[in-house]
N, C-alpha and C. Protein backbone atom coordinates (compact mmCIF):
# COMPACT_ATOMS: atom_id res chain seq x y z
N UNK A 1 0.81 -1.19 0.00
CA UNK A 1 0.00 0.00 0.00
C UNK A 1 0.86 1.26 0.00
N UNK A 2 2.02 1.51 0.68
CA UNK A 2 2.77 2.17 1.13
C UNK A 2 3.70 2.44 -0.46
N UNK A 3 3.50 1.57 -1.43
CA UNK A 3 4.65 1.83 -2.16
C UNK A 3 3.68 2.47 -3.54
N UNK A 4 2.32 2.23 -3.83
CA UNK A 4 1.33 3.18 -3.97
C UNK A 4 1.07 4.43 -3.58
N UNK A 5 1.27 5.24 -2.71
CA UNK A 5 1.47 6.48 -2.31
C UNK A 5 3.00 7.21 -2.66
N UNK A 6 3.80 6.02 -2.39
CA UNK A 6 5.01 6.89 -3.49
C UNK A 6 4.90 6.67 -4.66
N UNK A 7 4.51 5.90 -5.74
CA UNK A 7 4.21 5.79 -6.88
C UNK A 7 2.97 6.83 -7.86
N UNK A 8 2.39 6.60 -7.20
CA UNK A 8 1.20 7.53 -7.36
C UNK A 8 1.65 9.03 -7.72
N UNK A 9 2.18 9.94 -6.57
CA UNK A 9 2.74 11.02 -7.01
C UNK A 9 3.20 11.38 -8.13
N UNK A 10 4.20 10.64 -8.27
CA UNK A 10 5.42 10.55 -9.03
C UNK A 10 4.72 10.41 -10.50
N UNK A 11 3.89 9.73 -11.26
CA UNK A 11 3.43 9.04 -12.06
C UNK A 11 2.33 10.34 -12.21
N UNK A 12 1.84 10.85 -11.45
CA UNK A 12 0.97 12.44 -11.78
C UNK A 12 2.10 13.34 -11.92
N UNK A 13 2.76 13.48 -11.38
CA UNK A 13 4.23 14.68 -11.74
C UNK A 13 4.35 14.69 -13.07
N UNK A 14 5.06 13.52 -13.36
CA UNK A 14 5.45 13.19 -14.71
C UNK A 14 4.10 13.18 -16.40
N UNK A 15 3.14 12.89 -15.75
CA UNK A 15 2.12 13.30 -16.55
C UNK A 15 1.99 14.77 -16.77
N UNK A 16 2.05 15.03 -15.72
CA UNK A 16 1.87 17.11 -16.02
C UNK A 16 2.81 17.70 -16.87
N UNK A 17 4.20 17.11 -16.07
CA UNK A 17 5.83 17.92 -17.38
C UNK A 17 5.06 17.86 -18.67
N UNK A 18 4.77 16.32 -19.12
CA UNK A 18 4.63 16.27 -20.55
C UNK A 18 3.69 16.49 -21.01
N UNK A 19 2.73 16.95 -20.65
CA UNK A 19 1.27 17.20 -20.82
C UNK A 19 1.68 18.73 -21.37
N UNK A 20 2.09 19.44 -20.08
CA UNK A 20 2.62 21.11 -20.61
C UNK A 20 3.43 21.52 -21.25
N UNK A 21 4.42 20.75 -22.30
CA UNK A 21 5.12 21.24 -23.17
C UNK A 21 4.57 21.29 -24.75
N UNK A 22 3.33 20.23 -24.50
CA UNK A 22 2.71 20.38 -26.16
C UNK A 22 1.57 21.41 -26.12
N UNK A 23 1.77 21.86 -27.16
CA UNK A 23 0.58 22.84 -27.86
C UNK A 23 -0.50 21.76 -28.70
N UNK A 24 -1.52 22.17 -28.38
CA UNK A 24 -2.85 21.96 -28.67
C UNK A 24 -2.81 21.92 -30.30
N UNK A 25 -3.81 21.64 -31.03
CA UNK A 25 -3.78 22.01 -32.33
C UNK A 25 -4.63 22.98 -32.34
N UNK A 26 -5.12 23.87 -32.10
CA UNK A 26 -5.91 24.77 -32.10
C UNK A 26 -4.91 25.79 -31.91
N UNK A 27 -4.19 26.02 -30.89
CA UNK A 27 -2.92 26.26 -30.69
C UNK A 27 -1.85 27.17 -31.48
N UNK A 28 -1.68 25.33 -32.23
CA UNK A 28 -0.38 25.70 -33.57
C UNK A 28 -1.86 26.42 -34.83
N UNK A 29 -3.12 25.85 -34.80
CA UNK A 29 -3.32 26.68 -35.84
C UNK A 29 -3.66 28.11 -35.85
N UNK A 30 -3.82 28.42 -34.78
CA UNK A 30 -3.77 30.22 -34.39
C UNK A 30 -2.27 30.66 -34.55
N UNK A 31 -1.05 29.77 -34.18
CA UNK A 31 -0.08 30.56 -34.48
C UNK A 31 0.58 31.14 -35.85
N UNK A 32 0.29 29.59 -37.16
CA UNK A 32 0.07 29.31 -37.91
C UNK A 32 -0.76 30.26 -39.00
N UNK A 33 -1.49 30.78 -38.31
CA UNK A 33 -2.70 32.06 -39.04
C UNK A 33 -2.01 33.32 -38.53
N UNK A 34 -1.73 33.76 -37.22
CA UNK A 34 -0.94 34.53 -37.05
C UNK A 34 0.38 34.81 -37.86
N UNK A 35 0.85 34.10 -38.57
CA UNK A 35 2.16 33.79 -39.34
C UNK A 35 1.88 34.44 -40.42
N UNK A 36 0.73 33.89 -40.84
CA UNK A 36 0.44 34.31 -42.61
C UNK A 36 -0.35 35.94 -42.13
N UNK A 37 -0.85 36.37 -41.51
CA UNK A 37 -1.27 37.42 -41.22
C UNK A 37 -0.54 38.44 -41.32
N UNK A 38 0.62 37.89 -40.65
CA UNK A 38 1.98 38.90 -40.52
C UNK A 38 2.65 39.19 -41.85
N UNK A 39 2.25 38.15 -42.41
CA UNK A 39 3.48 38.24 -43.78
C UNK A 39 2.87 38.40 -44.80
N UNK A 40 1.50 38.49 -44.84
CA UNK A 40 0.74 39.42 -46.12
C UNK A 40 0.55 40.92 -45.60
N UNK A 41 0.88 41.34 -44.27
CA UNK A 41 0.86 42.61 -43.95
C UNK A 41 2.12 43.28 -44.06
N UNK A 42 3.19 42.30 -43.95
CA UNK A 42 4.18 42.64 -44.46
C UNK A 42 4.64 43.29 -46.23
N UNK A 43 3.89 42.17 -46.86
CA UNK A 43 3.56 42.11 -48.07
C UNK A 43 2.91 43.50 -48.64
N UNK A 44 1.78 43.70 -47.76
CA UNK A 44 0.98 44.53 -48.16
C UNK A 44 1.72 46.09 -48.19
N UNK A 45 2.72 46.50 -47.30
CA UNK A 45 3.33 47.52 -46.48
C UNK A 45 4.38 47.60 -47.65
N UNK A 46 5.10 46.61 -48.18
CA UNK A 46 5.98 46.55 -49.39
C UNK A 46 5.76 47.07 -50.53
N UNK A 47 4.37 46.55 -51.21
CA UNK A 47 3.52 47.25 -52.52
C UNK A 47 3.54 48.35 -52.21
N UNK A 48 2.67 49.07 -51.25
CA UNK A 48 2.53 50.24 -51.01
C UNK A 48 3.14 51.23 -51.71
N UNK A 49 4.56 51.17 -50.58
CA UNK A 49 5.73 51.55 -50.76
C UNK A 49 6.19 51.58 -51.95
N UNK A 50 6.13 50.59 -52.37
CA UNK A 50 7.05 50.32 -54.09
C UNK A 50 5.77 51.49 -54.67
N UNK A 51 5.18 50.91 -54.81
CA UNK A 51 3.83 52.12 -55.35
C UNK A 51 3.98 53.58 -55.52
N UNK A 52 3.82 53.80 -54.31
CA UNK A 52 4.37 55.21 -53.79
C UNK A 52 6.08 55.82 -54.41
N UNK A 53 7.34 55.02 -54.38
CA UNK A 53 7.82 55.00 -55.01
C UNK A 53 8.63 55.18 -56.16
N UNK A 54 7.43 53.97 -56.91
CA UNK A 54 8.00 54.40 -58.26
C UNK A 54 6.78 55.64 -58.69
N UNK A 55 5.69 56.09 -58.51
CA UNK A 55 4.94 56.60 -58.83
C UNK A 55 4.63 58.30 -58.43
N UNK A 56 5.46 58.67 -57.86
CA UNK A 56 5.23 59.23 -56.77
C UNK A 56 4.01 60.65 -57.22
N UNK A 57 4.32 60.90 -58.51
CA UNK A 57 3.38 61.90 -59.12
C UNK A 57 1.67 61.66 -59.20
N UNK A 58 1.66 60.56 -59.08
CA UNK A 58 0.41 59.68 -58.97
C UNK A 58 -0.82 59.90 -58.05
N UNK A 59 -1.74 60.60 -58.55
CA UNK A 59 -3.14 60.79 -57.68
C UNK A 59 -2.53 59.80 -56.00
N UNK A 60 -2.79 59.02 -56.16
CA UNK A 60 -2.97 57.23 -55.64
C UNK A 60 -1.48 57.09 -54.65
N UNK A 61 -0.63 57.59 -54.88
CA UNK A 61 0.79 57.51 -54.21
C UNK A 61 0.75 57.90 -52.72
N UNK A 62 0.50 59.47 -52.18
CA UNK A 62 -0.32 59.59 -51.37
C UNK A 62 -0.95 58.75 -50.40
N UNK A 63 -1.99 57.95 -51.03
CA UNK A 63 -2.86 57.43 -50.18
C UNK A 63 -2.09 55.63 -49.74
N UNK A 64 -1.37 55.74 -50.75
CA UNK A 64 -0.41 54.32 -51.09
C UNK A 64 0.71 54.37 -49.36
N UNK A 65 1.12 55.61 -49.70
CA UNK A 65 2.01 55.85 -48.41
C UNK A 65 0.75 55.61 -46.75
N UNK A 66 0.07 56.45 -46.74
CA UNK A 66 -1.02 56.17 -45.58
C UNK A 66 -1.21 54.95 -45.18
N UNK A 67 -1.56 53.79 -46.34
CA UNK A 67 -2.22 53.02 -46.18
C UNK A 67 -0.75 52.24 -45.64
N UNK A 68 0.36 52.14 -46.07
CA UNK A 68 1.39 51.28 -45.91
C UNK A 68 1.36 51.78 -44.25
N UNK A 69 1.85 53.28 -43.95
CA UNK A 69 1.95 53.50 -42.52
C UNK A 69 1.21 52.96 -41.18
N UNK A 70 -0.42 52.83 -41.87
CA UNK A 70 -1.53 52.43 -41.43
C UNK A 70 -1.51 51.00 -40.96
N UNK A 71 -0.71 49.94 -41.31
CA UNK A 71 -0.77 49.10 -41.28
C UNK A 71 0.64 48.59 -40.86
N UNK A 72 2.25 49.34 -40.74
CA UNK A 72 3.28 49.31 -39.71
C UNK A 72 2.15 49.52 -38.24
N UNK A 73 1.27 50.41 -38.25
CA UNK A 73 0.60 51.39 -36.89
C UNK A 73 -0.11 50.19 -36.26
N UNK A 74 -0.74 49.62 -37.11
CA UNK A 74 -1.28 48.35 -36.34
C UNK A 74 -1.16 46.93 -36.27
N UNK A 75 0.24 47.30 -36.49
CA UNK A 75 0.98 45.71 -36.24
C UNK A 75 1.46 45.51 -35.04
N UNK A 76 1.54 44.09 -34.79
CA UNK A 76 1.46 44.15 -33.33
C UNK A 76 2.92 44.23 -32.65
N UNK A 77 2.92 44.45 -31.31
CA UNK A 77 4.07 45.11 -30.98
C UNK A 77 4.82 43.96 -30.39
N UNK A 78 6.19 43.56 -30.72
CA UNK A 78 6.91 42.59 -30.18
C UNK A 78 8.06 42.78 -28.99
């Protein structure tokens, strides 16, 4: 009985370590979406720019620059 109460513990300990080092799949797929989020905003902030740019005489250049700034402004902060 006695060697059940030390076993026991031990055998829940060890379930928890490894339990808390994996991510969920729900998890990896929020981080996963977060990823591509970042890097078409990245994307997006690039055109802009190039836009603005090469164009710069351009009605549209202007608003090209805003929109790129607009979207450094609400990226998230690391």
């Amino acid at each position: 009985m006695s060697r059940i109460f030390i076993l026991l513990p031990a055998l829940c300990t060890a379930l928890l370590f490894t339990a808390c080092g994996e991510k969920s799949e729900a998890e990896k797929a929020d981080e996963e979406r977060a990823a591509l989020r970042e890097e078409k905003r990245k994307r997006a902030v690039e055109v802009y720019r190039t836009f603005a740019e090469q164009y710069p005489d351009d009605p549209k250049a202007a608003e090209a620059k805003q929109k790129a700034a607009a979207l450094e402004a609400a990226a998230p902060k690391k």
